[in-house]
PDB file of N, CA and C in Angstrom:
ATOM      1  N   UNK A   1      97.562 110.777  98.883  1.00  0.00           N
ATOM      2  CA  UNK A   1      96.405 111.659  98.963  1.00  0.00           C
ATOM      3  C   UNK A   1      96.887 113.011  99.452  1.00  0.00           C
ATOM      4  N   UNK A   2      96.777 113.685  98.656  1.00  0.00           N
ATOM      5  CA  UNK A   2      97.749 115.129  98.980  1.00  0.00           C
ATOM      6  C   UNK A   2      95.792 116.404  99.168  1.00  0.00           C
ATOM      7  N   UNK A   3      96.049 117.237 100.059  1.00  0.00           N
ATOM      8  CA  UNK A   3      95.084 118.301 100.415  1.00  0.00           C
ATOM      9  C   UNK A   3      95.084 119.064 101.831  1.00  0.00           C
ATOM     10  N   UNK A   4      94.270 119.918 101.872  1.00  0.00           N
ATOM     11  CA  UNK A   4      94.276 120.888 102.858  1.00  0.00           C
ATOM     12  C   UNK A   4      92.926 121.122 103.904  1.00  0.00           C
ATOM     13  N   UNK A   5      92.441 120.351 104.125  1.00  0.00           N
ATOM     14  CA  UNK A   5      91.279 120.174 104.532  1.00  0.00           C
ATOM     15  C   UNK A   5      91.480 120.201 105.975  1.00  0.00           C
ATOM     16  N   UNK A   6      90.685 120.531 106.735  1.00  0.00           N
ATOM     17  CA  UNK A   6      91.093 120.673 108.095  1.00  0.00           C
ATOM     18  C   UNK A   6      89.860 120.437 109.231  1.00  0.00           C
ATOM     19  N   UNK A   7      89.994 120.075 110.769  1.00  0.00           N
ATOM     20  CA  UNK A   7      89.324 119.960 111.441  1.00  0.00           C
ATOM     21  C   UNK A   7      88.227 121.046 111.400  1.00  0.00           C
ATOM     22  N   UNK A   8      86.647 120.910 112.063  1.00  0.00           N
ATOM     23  CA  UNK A   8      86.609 119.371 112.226  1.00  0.00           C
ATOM     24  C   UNK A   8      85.669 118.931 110.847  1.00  0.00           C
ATOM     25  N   UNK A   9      85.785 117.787 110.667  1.00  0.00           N
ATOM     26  CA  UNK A   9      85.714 116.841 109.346  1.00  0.00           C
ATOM     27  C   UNK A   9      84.717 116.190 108.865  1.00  0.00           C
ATOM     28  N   UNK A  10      83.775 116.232 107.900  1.00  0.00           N
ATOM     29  CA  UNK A  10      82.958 115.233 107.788  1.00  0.00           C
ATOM     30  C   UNK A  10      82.717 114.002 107.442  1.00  0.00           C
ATOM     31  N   UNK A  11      82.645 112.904 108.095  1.00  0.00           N
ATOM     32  CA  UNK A  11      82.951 111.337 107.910  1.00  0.00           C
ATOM     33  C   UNK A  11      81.931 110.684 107.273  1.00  0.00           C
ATOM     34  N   UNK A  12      82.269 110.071 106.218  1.00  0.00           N
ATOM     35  CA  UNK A  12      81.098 109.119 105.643  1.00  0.00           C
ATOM     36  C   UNK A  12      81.583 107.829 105.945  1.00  0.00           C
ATOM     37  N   UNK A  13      80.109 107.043 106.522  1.00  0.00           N
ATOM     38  CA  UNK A  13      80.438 105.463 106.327  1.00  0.00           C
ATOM     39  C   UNK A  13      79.643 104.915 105.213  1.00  0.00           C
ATOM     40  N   UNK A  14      80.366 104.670 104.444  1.00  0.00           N
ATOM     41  CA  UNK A  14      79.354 103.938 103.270  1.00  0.00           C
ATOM     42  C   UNK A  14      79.310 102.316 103.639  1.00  0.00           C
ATOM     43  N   UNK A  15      78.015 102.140 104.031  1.00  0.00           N
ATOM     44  CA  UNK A  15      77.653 100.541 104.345  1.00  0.00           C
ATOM     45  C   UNK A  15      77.269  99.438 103.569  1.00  0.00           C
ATOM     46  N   UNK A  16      77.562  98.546 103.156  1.00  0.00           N
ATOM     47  CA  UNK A  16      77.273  97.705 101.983  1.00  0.00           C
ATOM     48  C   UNK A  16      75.812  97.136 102.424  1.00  0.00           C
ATOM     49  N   UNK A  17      75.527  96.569 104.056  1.00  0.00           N
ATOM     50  CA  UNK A  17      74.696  96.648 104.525  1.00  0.00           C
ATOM     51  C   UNK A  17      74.364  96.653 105.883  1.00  0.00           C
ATOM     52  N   UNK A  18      73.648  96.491 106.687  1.00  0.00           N
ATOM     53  CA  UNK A  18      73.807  96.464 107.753  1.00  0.00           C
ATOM     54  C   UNK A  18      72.721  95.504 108.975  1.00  0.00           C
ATOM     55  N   UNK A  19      72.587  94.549 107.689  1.00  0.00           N
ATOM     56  CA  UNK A  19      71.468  93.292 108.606  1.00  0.00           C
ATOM     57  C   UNK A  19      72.234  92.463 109.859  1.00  0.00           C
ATOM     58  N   UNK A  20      73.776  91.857 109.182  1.00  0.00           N
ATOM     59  CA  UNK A  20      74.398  91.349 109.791  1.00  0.00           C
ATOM     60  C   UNK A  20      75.065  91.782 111.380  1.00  0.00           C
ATOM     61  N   UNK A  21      75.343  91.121 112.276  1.00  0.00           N
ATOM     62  CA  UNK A  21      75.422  91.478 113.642  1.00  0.00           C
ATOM     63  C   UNK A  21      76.716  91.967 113.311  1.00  0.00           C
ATOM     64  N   UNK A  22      77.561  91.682 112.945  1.00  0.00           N
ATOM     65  CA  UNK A  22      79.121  92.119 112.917  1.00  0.00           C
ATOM     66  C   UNK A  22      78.975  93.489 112.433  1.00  0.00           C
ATOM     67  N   UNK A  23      78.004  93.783 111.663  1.00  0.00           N
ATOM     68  CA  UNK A  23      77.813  94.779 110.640  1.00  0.00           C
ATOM     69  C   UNK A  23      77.374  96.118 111.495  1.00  0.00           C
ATOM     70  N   UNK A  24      76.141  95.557 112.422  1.00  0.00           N
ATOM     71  CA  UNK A  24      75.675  96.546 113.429  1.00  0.00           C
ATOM     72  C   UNK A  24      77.224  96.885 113.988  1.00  0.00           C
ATOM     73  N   UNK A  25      77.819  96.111 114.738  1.00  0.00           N
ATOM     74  CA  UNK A  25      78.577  96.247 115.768  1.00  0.00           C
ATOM     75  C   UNK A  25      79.602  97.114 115.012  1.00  0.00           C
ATOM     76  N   UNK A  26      80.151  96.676 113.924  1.00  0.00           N
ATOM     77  CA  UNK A  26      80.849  97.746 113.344  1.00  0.00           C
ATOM     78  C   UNK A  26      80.339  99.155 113.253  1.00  0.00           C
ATOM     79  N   UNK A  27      79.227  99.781 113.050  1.00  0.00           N
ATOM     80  CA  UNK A  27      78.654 100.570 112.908  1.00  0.00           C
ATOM     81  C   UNK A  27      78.584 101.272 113.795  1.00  0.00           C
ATOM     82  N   UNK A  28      78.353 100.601 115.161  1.00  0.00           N
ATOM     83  CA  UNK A  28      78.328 101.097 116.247  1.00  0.00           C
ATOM     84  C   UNK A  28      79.694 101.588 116.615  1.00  0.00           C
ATOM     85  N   UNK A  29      80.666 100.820 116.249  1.00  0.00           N
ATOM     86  CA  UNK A  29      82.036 101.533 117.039  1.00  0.00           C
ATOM     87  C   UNK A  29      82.220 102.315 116.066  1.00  0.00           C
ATOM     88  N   UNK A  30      81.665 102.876 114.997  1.00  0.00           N
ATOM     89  CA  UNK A  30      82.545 103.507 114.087  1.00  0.00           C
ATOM     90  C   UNK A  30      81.506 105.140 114.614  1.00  0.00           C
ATOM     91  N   UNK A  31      80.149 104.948 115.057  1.00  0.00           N
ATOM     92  CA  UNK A  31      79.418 105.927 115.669  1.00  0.00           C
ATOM     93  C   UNK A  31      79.971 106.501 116.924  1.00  0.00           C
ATOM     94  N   UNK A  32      80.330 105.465 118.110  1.00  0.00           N
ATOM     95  CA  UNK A  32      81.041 105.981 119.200  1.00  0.00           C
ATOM     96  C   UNK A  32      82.023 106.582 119.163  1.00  0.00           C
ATOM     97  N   UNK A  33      82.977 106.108 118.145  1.00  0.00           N
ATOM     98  CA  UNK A  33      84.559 106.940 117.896  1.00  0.00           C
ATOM     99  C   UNK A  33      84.155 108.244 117.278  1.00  0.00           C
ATOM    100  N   UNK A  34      82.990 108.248 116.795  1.00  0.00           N
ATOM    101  CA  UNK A  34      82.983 109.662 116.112  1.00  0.00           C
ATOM    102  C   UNK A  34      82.564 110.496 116.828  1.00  0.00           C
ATOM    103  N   UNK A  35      81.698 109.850 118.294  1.00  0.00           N
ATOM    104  CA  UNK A  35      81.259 110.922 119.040  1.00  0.00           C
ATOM    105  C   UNK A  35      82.694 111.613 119.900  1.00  0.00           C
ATOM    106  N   UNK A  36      83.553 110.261 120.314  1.00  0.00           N
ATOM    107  CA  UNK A  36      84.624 110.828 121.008  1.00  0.00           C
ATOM    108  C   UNK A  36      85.049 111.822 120.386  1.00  0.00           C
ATOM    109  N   UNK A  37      85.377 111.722 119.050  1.00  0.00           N
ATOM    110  CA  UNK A  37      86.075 112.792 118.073  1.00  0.00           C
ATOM    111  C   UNK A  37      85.646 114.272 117.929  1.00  0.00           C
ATOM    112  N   UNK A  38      84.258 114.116 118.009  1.00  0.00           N
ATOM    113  CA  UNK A  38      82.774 115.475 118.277  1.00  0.00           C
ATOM    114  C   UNK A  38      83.500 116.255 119.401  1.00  0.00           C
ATOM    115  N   UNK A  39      83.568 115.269 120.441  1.00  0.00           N
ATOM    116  CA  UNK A  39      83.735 116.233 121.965  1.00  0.00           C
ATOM    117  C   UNK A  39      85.319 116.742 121.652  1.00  0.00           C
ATOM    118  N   UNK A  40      86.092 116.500 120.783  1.00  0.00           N
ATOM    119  CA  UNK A  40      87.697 116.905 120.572  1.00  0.00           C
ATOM    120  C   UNK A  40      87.442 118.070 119.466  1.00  0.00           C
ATOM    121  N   UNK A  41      86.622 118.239 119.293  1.00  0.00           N
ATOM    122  CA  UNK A  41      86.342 118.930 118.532  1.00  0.00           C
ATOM    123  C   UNK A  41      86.597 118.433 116.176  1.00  0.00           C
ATOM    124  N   UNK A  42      87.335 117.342 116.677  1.00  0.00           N
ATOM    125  CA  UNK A  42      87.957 117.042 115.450  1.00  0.00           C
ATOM    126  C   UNK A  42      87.054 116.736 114.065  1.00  0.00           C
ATOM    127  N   UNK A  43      85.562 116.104 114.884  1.00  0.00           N
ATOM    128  CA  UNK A  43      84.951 115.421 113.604  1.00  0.00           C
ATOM    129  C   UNK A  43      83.195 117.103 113.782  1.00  0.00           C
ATOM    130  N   UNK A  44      82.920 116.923 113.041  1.00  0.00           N
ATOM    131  CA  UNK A  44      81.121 117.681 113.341  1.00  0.00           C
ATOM    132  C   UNK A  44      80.078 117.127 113.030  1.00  0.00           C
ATOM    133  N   UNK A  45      80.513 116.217 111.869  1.00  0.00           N
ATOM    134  CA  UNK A  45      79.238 115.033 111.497  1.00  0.00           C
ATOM    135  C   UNK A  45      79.257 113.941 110.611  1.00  0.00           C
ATOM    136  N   UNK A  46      78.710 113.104 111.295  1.00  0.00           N
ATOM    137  CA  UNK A  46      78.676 111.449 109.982  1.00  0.00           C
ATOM    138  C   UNK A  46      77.829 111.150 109.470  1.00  0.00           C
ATOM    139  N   UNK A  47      77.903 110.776 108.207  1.00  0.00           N
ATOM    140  CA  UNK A  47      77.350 110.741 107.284  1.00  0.00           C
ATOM    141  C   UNK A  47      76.707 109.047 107.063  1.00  0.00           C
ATOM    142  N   UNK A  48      75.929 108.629 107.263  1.00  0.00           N
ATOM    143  CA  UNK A  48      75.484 107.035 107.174  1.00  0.00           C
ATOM    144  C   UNK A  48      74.939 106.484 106.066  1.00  0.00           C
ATOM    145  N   UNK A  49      75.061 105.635 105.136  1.00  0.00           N
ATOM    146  CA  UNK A  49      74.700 104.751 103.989  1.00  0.00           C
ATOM    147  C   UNK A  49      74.500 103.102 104.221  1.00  0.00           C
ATOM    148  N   UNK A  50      73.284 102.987 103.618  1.00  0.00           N
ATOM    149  CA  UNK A  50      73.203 101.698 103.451  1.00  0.00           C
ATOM    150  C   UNK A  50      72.679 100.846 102.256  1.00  0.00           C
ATOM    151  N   UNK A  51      73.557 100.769 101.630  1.00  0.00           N
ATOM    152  CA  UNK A  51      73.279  99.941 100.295  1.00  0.00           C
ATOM    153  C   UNK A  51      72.682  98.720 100.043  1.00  0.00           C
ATOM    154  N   UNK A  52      71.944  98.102 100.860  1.00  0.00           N
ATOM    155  CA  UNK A  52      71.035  97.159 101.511  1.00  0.00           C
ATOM    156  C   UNK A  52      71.759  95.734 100.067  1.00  0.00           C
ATOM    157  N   UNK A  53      73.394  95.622 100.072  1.00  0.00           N
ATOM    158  CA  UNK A  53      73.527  94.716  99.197  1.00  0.00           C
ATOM    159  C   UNK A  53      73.843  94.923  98.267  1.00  0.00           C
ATOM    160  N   UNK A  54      73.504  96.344  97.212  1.00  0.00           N
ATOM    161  CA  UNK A  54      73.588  96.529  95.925  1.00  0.00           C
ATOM    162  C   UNK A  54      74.864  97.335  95.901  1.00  0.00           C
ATOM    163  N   UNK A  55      76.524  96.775  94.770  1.00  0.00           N
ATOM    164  CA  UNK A  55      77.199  97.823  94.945  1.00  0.00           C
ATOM    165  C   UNK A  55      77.142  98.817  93.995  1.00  0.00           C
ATOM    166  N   UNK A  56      76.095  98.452  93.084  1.00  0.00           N
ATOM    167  CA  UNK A  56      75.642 100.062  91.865  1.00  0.00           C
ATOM    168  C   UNK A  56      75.338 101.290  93.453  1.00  0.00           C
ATOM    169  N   UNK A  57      74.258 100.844  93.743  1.00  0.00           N
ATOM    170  CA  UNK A  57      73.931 101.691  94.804  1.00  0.00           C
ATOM    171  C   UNK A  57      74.996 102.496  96.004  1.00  0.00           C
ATOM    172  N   UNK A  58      76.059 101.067  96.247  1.00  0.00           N
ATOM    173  CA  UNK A  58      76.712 101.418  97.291  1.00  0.00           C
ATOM    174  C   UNK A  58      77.669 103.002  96.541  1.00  0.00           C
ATOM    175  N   UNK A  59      78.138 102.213  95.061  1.00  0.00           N
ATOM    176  CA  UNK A  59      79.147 103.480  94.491  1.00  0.00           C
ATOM    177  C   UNK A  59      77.803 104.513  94.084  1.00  0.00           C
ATOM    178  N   UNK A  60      76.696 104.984  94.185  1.00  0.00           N
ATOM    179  CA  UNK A  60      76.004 105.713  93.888  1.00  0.00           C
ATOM    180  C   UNK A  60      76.213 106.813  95.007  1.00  0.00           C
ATOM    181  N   UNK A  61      75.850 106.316  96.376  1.00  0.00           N
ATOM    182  CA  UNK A  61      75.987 106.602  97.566  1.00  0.00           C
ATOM    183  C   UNK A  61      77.771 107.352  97.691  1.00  0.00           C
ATOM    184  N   UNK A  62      78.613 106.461  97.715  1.00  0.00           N
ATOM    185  CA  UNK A  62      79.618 107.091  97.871  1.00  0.00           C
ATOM    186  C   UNK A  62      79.934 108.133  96.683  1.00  0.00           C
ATOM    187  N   UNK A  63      79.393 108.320  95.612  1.00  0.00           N
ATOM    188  CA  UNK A  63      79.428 109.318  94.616  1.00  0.00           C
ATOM    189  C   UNK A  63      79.137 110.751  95.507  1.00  0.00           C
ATOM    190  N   UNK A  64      77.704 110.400  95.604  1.00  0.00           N
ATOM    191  CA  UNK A  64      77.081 111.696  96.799  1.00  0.00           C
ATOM    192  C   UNK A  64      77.602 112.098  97.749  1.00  0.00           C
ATOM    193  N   UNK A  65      78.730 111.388  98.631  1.00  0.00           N
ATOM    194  CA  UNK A  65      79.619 111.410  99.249  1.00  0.00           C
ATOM    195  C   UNK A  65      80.389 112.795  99.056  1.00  0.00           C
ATOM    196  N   UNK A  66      80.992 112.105  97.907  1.00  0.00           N
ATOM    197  CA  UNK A  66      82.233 113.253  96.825  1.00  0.00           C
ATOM    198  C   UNK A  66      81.640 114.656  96.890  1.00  0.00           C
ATOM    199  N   UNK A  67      80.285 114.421  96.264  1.00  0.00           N
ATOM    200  CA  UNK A  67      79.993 115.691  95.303  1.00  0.00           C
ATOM    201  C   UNK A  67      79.522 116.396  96.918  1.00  0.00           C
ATOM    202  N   UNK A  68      79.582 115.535  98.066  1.00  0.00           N
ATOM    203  CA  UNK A  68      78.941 116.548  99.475  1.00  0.00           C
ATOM    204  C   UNK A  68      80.057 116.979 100.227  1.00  0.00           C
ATOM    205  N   UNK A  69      80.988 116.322  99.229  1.00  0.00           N
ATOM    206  CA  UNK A  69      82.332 117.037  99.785  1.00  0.00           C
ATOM    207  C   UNK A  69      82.721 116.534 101.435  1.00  0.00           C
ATOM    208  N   UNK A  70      82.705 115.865 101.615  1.00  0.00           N
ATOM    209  CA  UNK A  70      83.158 115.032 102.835  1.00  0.00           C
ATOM    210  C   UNK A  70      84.060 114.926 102.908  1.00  0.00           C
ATOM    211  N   UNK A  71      84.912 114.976 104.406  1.00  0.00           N
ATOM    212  CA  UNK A  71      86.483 114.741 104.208  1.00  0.00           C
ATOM    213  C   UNK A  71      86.975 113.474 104.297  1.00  0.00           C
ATOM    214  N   UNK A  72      86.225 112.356 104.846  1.00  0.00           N
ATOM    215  CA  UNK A  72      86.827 111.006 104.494  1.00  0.00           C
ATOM    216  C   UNK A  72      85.745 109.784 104.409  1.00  0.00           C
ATOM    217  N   UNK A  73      85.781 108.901 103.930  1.00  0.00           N
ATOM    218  CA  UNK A  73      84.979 108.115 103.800  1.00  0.00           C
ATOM    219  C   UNK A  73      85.316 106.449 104.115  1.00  0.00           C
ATOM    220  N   UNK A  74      84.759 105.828 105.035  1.00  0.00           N
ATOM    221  CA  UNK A  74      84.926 104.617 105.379  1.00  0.00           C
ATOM    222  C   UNK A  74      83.998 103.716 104.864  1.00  0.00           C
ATOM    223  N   UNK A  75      84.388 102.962 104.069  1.00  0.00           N
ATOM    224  CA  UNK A  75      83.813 101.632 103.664  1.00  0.00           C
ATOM    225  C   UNK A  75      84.197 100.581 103.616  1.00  0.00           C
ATOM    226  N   UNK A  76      82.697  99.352 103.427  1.00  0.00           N
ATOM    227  CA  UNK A  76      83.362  98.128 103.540  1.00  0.00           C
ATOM    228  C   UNK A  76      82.769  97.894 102.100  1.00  0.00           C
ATOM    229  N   UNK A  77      83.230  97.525 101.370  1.00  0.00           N
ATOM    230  CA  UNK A  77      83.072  97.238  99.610  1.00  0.00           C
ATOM    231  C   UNK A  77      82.127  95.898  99.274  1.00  0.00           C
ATOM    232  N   UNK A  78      80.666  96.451  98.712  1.00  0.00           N
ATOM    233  CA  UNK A  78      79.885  95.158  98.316  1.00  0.00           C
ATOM    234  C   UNK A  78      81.007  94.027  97.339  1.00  0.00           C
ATOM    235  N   UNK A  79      81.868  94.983  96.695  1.00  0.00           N
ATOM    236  CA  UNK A  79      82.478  94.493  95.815  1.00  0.00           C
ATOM    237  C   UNK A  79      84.524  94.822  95.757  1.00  0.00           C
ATOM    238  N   UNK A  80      84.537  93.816  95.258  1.00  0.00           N
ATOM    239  CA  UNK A  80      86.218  93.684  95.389  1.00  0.00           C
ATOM    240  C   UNK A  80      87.058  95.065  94.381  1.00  0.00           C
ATOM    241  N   UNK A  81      86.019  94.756  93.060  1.00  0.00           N
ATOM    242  CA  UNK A  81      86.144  95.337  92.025  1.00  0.00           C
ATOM    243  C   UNK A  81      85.349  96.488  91.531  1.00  0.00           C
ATOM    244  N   UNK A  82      84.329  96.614  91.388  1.00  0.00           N
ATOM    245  CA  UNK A  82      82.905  97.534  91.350  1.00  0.00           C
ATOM    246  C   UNK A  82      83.582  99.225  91.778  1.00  0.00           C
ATOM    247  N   UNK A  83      83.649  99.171  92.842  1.00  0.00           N
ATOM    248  CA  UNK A  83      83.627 100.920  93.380  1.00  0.00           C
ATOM    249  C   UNK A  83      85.046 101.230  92.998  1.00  0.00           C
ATOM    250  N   UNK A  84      86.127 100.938  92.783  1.00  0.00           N
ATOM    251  CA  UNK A  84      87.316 101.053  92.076  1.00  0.00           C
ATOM    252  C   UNK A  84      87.640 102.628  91.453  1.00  0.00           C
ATOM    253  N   UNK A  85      86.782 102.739  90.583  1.00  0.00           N
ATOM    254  CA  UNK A  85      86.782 104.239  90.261  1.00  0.00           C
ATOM    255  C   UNK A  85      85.968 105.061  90.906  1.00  0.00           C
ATOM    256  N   UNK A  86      85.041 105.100  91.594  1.00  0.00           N
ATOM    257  CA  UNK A  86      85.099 105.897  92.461  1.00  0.00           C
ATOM    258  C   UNK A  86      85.990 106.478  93.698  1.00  0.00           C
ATOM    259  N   UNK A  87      86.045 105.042  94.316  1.00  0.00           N
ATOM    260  CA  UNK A  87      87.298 105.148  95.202  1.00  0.00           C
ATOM    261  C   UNK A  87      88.425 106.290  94.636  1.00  0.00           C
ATOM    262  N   UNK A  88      88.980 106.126  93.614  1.00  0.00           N
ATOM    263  CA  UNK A  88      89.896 106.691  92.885  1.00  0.00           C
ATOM    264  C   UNK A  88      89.872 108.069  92.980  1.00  0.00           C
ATOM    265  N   UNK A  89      88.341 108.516  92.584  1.00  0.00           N
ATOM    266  CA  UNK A  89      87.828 109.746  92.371  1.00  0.00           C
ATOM    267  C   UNK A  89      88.009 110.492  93.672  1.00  0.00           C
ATOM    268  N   UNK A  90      87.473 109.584  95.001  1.00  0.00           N
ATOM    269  CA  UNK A  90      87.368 110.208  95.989  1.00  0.00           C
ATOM    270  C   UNK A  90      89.010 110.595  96.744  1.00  0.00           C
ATOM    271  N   UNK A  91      89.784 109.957  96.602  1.00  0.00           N
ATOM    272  CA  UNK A  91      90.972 110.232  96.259  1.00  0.00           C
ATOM    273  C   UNK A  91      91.568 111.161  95.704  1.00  0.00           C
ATOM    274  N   UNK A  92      91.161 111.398  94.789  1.00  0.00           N
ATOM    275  CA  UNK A  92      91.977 112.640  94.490  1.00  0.00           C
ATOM    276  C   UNK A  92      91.260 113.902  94.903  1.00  0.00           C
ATOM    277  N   UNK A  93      90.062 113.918  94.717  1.00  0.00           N
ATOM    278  CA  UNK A  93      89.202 114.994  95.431  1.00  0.00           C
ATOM    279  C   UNK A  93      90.181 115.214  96.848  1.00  0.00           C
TER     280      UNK A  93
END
């Protein structure tokens, strides 16, 4: 992944969903680390998705991602296979 993008950063979590307790809890540490990151000045804002299950939706979401120009994006994949080219996309972006 080659670019020039620089602090501080905008983080997307794209969520497949977020009923499950593991799911909250993930969510939650991935919110706290970003606040630590806020006060370092490194991150300015996160971006939250929840694809309540669907991964048309989830790669819809992380599409909007791209085109909002975000500098990185964390997900957990409804699908093994599905978001593949997006992923890709967001990548080279």
């Amino acid at each position: 992944i080659k670019g020039d993008r620089k602090a501080p950063y905008t983080i997307g979590w794209a969520n497949i969903y977020s009923v499950p307790t593991w799911m909250k809890q993930t969510q939650g540490t991935i919110e706290a680390e970003v606040e630590t990151l806020k006060k370092q000045g490194l991150v300015d804002k996160l971006v939250v998705t929840d694809a309540q299950g669907d991964a048309n939706v989830q790669i819809q979401q992380i599409q909007s991602m791209i085109d909002s120009n975000v500098d990185a994006i964390i997900l957990i994949a409804g699908s093994s296979t599905a978001p593949a080219r997006v992923i890709a996309d967001a990548c080279a972006k």
